[in-house]
PDB file of N, CA and C in Angstrom:
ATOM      1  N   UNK A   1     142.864 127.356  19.923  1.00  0.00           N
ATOM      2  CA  UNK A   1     144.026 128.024  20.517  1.00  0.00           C
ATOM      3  C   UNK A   1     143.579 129.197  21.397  1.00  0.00           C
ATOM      4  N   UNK A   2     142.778 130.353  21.040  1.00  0.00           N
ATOM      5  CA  UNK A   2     142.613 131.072  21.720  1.00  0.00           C
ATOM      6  C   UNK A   2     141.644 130.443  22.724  1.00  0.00           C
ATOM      7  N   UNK A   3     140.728 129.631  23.121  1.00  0.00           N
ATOM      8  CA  UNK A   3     139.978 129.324  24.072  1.00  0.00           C
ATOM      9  C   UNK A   3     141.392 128.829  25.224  1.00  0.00           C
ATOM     10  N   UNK A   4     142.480 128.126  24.720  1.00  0.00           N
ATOM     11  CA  UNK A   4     143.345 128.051  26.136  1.00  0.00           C
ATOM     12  C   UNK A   4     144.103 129.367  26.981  1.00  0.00           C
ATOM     13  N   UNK A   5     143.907 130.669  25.863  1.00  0.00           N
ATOM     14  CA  UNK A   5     144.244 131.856  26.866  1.00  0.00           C
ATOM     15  C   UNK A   5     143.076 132.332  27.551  1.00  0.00           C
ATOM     16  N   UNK A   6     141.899 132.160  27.312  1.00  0.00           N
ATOM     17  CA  UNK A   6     141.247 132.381  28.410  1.00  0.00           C
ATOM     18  C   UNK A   6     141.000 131.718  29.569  1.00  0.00           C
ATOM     19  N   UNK A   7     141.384 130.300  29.655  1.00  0.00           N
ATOM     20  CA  UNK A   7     141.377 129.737  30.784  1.00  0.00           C
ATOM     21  C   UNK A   7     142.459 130.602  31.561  1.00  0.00           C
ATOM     22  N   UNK A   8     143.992 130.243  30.331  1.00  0.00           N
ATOM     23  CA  UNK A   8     145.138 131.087  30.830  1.00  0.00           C
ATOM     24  C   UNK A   8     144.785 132.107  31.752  1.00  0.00           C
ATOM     25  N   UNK A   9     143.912 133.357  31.592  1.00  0.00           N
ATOM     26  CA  UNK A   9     143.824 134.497  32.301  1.00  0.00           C
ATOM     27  C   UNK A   9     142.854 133.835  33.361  1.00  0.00           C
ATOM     28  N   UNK A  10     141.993 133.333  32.743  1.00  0.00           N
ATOM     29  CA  UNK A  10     141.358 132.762  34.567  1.00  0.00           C
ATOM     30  C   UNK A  10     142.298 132.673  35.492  1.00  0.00           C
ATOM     31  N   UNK A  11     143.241 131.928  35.013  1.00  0.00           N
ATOM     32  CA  UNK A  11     143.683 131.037  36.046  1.00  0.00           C
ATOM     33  C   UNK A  11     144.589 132.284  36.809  1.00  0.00           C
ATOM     34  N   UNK A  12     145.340 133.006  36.167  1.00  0.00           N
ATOM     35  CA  UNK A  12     145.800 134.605  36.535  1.00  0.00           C
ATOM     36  C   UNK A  12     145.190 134.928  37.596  1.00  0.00           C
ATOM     37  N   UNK A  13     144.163 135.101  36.901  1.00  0.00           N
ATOM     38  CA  UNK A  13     143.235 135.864  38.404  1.00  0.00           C
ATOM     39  C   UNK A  13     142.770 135.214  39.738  1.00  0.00           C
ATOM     40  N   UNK A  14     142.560 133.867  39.195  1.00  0.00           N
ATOM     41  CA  UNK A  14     142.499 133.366  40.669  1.00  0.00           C
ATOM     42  C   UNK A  14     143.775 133.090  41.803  1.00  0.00           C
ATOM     43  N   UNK A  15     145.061 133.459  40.534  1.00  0.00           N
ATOM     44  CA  UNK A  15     146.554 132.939  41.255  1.00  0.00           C
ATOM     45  C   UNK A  15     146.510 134.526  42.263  1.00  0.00           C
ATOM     46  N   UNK A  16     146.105 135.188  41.476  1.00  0.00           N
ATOM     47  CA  UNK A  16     146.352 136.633  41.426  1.00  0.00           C
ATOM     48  C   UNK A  16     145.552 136.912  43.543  1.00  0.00           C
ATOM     49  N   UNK A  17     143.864 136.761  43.038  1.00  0.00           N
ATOM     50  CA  UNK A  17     143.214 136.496  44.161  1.00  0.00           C
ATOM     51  C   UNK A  17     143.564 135.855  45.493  1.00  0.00           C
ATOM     52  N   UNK A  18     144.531 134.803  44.927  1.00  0.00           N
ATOM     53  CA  UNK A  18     144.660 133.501  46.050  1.00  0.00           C
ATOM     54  C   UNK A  18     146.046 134.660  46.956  1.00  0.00           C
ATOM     55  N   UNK A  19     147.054 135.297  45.882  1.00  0.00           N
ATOM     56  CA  UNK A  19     148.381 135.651  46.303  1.00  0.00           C
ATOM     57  C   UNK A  19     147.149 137.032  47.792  1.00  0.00           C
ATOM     58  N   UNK A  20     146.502 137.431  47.181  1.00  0.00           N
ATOM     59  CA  UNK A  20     145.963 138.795  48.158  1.00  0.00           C
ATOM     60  C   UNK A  20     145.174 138.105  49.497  1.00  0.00           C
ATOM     61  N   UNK A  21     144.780 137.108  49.124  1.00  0.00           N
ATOM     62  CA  UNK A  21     144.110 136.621  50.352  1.00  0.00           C
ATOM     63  C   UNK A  21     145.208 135.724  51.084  1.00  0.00           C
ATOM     64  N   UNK A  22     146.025 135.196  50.960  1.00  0.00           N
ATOM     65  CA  UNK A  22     147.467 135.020  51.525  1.00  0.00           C
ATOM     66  C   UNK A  22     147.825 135.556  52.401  1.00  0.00           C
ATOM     67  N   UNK A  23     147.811 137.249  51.774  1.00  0.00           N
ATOM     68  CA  UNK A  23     148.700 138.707  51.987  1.00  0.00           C
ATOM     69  C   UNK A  23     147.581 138.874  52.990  1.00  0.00           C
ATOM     70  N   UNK A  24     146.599 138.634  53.043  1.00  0.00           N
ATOM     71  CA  UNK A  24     145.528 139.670  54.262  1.00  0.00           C
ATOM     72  C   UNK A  24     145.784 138.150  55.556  1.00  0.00           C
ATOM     73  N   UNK A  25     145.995 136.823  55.575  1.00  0.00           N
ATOM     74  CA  UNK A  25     146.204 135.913  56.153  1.00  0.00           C
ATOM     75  C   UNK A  25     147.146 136.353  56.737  1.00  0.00           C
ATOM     76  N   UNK A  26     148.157 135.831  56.642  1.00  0.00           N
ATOM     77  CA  UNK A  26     149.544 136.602  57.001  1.00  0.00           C
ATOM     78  C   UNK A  26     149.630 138.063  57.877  1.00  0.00           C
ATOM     79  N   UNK A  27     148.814 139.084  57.306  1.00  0.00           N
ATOM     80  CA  UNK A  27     148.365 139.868  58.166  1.00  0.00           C
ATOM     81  C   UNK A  27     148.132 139.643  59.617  1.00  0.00           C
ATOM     82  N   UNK A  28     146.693 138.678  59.295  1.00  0.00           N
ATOM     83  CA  UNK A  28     145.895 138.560  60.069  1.00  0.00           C
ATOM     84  C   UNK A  28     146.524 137.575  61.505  1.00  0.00           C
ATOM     85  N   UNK A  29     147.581 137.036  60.742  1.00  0.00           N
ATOM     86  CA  UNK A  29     148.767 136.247  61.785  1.00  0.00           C
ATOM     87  C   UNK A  29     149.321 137.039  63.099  1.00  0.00           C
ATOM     88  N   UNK A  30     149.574 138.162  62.260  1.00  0.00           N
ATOM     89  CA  UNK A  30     150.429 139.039  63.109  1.00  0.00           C
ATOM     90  C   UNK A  30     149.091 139.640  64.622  1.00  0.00           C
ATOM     91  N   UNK A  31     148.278 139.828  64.123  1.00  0.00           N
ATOM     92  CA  UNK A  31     147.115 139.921  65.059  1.00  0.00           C
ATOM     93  C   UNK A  31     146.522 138.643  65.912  1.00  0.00           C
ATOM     94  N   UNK A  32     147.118 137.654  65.279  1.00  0.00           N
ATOM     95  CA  UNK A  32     146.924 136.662  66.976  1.00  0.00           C
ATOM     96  C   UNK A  32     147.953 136.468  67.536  1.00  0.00           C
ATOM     97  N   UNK A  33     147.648 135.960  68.292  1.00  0.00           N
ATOM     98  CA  UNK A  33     148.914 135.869  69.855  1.00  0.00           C
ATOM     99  C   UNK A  33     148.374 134.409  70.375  1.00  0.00           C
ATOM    100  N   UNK A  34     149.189 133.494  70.602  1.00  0.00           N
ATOM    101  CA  UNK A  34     149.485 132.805  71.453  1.00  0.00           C
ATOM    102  C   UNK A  34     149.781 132.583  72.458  1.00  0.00           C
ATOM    103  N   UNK A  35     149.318 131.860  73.811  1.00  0.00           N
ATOM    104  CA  UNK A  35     149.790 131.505  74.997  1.00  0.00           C
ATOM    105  C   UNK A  35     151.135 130.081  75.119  1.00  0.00           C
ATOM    106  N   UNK A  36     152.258 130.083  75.607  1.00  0.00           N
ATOM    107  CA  UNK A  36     152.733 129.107  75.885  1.00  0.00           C
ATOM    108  C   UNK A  36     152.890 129.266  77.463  1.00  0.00           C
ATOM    109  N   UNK A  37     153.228 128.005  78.081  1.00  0.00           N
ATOM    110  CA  UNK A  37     153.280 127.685  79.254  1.00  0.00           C
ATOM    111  C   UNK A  37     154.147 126.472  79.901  1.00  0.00           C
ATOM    112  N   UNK A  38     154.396 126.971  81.019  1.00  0.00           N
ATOM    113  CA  UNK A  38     155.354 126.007  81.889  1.00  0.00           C
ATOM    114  C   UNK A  38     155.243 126.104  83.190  1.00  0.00           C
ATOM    115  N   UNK A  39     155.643 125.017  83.717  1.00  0.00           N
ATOM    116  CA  UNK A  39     155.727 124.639  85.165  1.00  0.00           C
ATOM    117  C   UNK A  39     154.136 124.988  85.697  1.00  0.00           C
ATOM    118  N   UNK A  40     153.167 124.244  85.003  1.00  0.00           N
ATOM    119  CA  UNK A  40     151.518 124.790  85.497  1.00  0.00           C
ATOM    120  C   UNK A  40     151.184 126.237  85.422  1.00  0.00           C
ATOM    121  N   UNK A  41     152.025 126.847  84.997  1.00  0.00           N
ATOM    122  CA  UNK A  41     151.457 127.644  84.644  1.00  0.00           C
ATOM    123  C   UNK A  41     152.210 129.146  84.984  1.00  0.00           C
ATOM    124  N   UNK A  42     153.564 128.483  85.657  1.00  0.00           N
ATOM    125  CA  UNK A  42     154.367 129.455  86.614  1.00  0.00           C
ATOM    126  C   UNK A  42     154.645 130.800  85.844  1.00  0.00           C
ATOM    127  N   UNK A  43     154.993 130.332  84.465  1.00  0.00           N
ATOM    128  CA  UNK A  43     156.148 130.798  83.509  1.00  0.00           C
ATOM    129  C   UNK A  43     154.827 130.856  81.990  1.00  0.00           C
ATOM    130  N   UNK A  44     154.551 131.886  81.572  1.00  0.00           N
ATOM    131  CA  UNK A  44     153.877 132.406  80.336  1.00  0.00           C
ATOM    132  C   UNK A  44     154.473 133.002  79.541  1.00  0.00           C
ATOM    133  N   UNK A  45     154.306 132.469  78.339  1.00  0.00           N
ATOM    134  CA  UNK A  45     155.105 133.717  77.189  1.00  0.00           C
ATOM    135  C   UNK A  45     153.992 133.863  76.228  1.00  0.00           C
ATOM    136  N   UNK A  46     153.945 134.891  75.769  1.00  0.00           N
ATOM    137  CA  UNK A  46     152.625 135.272  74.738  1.00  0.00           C
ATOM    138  C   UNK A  46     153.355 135.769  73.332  1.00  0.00           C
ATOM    139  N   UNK A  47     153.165 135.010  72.286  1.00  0.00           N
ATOM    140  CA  UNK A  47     153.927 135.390  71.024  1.00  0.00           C
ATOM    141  C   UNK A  47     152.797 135.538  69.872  1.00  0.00           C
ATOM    142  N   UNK A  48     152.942 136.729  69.069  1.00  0.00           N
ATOM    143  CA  UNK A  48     151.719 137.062  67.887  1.00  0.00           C
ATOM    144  C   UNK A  48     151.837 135.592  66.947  1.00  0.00           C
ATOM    145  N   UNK A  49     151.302 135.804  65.475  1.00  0.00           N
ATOM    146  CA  UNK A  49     151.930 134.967  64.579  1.00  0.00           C
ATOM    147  C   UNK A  49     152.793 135.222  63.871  1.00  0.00           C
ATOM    148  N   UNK A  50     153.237 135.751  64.208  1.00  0.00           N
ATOM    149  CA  UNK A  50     155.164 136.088  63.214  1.00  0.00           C
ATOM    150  C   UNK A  50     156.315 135.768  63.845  1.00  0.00           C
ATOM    151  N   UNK A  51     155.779 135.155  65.053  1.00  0.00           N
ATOM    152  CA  UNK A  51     156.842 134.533  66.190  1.00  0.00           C
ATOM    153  C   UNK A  51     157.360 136.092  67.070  1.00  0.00           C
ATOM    154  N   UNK A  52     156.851 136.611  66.840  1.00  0.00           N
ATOM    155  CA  UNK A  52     157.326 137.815  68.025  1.00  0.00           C
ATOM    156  C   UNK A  52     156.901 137.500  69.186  1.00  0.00           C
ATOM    157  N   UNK A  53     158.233 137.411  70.357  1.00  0.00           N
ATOM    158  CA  UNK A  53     157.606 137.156  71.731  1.00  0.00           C
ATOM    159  C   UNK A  53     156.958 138.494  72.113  1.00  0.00           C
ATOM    160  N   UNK A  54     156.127 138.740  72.583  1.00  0.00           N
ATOM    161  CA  UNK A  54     155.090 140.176  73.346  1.00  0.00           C
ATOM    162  C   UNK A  54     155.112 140.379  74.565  1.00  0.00           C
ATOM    163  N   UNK A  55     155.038 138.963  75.586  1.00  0.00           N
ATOM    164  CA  UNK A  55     154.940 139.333  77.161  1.00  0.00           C
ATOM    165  C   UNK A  55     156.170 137.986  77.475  1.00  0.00           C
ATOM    166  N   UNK A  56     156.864 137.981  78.266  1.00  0.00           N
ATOM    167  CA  UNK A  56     156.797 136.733  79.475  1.00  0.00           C
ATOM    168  C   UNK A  56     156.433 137.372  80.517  1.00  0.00           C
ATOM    169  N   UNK A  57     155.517 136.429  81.214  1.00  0.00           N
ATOM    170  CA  UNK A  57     154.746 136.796  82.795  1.00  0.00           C
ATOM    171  C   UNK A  57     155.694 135.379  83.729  1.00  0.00           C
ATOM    172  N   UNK A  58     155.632 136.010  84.658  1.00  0.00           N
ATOM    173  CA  UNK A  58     156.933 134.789  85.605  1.00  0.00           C
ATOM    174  C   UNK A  58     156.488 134.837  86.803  1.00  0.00           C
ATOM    175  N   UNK A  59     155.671 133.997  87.427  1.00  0.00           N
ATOM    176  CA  UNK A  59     154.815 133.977  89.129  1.00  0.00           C
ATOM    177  C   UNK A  59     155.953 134.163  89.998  1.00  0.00           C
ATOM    178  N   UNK A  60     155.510 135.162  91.014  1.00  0.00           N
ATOM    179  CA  UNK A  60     157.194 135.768  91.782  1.00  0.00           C
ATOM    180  C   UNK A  60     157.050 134.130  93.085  1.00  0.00           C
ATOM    181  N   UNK A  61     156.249 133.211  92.931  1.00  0.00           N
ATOM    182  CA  UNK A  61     156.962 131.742  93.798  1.00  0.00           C
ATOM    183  C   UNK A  61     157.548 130.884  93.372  1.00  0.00           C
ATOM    184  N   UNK A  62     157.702 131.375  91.823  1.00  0.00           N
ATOM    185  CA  UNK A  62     158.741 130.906  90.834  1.00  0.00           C
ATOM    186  C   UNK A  62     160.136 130.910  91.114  1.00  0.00           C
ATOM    187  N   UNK A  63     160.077 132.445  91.649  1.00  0.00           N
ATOM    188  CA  UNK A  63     161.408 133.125  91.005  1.00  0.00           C
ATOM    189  C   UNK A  63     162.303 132.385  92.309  1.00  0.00           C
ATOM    190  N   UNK A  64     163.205 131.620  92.292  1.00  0.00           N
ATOM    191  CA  UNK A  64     164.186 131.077  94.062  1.00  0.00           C
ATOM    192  C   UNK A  64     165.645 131.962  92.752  1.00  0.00           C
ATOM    193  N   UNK A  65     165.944 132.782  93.764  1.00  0.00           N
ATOM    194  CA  UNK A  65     167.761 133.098  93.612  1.00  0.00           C
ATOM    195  C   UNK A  65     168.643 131.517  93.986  1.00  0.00           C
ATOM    196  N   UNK A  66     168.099 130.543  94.366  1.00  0.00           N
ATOM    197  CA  UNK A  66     168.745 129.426  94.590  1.00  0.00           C
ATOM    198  C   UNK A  66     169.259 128.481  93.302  1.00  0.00           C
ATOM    199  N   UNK A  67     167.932 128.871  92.185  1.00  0.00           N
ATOM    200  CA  UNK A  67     167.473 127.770  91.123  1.00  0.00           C
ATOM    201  C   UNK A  67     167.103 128.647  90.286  1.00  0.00           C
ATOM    202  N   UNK A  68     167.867 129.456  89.392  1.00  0.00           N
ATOM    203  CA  UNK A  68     167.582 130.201  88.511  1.00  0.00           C
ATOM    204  C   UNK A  68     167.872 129.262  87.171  1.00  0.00           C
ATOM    205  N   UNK A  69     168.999 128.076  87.381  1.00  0.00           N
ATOM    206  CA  UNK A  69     168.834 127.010  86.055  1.00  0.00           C
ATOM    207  C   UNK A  69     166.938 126.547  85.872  1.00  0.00           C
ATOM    208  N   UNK A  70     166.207 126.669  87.064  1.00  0.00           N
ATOM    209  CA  UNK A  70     165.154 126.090  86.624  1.00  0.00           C
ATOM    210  C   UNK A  70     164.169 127.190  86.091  1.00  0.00           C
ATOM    211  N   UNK A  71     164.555 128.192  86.636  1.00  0.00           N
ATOM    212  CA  UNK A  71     163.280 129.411  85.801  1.00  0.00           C
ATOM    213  C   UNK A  71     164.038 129.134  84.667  1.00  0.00           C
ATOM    214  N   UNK A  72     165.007 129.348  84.264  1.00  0.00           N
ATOM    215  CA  UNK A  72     165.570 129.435  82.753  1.00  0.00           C
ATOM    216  C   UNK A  72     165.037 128.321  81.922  1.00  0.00           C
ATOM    217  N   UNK A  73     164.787 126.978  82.606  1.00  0.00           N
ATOM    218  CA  UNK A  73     164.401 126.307  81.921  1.00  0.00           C
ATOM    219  C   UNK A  73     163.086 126.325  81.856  1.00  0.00           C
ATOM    220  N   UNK A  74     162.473 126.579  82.696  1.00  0.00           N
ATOM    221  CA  UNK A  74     160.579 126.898  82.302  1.00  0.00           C
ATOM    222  C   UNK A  74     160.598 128.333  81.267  1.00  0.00           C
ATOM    223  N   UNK A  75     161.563 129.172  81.514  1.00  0.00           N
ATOM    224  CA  UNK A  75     160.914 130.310  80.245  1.00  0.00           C
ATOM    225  C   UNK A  75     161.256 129.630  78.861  1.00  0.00           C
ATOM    226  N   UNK A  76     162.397 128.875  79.005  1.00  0.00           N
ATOM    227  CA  UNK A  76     162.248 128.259  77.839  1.00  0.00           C
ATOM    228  C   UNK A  76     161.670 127.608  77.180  1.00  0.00           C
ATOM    229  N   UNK A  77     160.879 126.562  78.236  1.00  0.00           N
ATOM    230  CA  UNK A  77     159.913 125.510  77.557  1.00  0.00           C
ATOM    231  C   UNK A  77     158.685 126.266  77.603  1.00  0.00           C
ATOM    232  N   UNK A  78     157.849 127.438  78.630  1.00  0.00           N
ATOM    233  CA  UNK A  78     157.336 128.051  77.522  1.00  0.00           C
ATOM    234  C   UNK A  78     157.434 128.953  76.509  1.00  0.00           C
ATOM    235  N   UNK A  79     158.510 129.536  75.989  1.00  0.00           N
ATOM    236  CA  UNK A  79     158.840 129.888  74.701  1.00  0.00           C
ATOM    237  C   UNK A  79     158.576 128.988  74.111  1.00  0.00           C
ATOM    238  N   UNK A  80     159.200 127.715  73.967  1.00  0.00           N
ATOM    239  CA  UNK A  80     159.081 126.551  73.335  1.00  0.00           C
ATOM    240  C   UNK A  80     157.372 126.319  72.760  1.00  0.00           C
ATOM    241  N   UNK A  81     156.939 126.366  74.078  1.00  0.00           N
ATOM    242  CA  UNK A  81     155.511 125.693  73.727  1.00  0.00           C
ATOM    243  C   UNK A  81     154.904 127.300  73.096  1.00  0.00           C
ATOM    244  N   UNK A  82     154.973 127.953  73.514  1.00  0.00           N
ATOM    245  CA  UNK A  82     154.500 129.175  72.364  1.00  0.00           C
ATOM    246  C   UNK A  82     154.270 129.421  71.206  1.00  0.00           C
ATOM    247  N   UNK A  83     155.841 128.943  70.922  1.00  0.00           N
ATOM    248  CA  UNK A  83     156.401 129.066  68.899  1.00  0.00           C
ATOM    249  C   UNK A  83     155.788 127.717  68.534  1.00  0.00           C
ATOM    250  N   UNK A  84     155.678 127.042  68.839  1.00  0.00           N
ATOM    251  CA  UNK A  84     154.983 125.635  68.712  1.00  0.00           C
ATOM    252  C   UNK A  84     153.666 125.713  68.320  1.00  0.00           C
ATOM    253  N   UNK A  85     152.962 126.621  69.413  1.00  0.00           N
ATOM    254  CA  UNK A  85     151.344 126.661  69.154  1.00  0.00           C
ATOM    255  C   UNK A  85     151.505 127.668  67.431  1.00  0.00           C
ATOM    256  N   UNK A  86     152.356 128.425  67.320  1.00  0.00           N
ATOM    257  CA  UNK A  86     152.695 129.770  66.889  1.00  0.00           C
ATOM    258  C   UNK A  86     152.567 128.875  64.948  1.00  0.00           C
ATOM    259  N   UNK A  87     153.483 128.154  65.144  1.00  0.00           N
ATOM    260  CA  UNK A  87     153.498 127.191  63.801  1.00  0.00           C
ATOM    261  C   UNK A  87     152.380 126.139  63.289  1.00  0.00           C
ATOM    262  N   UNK A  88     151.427 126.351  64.653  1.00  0.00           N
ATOM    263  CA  UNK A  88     149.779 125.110  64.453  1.00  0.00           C
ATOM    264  C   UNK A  88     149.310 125.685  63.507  1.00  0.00           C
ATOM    265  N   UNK A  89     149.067 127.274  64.555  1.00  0.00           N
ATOM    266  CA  UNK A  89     148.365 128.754  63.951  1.00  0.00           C
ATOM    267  C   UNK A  89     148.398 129.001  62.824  1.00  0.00           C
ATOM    268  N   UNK A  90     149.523 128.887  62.038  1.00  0.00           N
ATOM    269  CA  UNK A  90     150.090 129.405  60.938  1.00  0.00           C
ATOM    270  C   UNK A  90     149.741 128.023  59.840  1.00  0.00           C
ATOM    271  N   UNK A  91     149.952 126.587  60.413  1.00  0.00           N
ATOM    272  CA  UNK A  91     149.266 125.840  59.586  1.00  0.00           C
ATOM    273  C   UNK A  91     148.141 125.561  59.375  1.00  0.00           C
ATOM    274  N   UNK A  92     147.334 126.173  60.259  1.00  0.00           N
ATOM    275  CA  UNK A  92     146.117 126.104  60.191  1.00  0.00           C
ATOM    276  C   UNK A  92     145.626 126.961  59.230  1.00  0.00           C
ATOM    277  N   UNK A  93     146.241 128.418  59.217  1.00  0.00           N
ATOM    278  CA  UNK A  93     145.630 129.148  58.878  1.00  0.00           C
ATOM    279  C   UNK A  93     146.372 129.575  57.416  1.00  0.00           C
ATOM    280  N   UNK A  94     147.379 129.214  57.010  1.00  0.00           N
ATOM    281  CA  UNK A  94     147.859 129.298  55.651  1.00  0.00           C
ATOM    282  C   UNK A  94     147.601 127.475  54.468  1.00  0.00           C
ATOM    283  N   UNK A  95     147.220 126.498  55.890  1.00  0.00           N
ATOM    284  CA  UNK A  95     147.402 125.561  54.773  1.00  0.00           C
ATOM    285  C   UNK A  95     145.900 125.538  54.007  1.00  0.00           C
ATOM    286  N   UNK A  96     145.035 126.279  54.201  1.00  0.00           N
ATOM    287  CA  UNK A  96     143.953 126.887  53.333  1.00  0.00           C
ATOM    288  C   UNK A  96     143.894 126.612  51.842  1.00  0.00           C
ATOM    289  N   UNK A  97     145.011 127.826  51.761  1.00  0.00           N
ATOM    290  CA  UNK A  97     145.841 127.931  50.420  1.00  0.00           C
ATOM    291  C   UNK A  97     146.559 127.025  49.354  1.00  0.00           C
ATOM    292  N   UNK A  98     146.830 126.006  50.455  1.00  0.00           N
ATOM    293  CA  UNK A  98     147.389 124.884  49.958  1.00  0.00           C
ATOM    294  C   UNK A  98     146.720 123.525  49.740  1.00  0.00           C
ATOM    295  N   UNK A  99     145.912 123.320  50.099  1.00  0.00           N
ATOM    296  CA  UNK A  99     144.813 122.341  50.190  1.00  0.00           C
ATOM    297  C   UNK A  99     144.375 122.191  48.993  1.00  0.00           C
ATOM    298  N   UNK A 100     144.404 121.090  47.993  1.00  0.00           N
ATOM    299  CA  UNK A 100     144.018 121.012  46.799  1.00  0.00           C
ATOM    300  C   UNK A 100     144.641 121.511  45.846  1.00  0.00           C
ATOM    301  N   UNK A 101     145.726 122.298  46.445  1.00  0.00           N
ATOM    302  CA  UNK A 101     147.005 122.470  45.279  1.00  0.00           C
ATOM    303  C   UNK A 101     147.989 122.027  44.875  1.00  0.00           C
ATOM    304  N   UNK A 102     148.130 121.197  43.438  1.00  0.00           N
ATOM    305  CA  UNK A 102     149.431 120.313  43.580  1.00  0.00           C
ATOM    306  C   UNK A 102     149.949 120.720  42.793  1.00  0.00           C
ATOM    307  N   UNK A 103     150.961 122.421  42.563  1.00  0.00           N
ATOM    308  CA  UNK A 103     151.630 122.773  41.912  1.00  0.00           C
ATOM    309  C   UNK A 103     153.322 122.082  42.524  1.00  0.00           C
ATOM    310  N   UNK A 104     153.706 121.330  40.896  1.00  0.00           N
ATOM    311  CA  UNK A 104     154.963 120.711  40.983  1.00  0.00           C
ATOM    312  C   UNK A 104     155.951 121.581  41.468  1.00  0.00           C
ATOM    313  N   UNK A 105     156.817 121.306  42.621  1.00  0.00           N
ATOM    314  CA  UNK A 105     157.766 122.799  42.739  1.00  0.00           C
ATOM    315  C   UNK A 105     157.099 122.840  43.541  1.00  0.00           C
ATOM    316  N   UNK A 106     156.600 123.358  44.711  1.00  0.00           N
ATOM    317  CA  UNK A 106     155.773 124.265  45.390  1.00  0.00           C
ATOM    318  C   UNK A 106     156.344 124.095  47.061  1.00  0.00           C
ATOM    319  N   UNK A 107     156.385 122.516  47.045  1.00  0.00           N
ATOM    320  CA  UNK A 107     156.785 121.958  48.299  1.00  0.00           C
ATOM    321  C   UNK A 107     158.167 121.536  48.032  1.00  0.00           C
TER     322      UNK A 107
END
């Protein structure tokens, strides 16, 4: 009996370990940034990993007062492609954690 509380507390500490290195991941999210892009390149939006947009950059042979439905639609699709890269990032870099873990519940 008592040899299964010491696994018990192992296992504590590594839940314990895994939750802090998570916490510094997650961090470390917020410190990258992503590029998305549109129309070759017309239209840039730069978003950290917490999905915060940071810049849109917009090429002024973009900009026609004629066709502003179409800038609207390139800042969107790169927003789009931004938060997109933004969620790779984040699986890349949190499914770490998850890899080899098959706690029931979890997903």
């Amino acid at each position: 009996m008592m040899r299964g509380m010491g696994n018990m507390q192992k296992m504590m500490k590594q839940m314990q370990k895994m939750q802090k290195d998570m916490e510094k991941a997650q961090a470390e999210l917020a410190e990258k940034t992503v590029e998305g892009t549109a129309g070759g390149g017309m239209v840039t939006v730069v978003a950290n990993g917490h999905k915060q947009i940071l810049e849109v950059k917009i090429k002024e042979e973009v900009v026609d007062p004629e066709d502003i439905d179409m800038l609207q639609d390139l800042v969107l699709a790169a927003t789009n492609d931004a938060l997109k890269k933004v969620d790779e990032l984040t699986a890349e870099t949190m499914g770490q954690f998850t890899k080899g873990l098959n706690i029931p519940g979890l997903f």
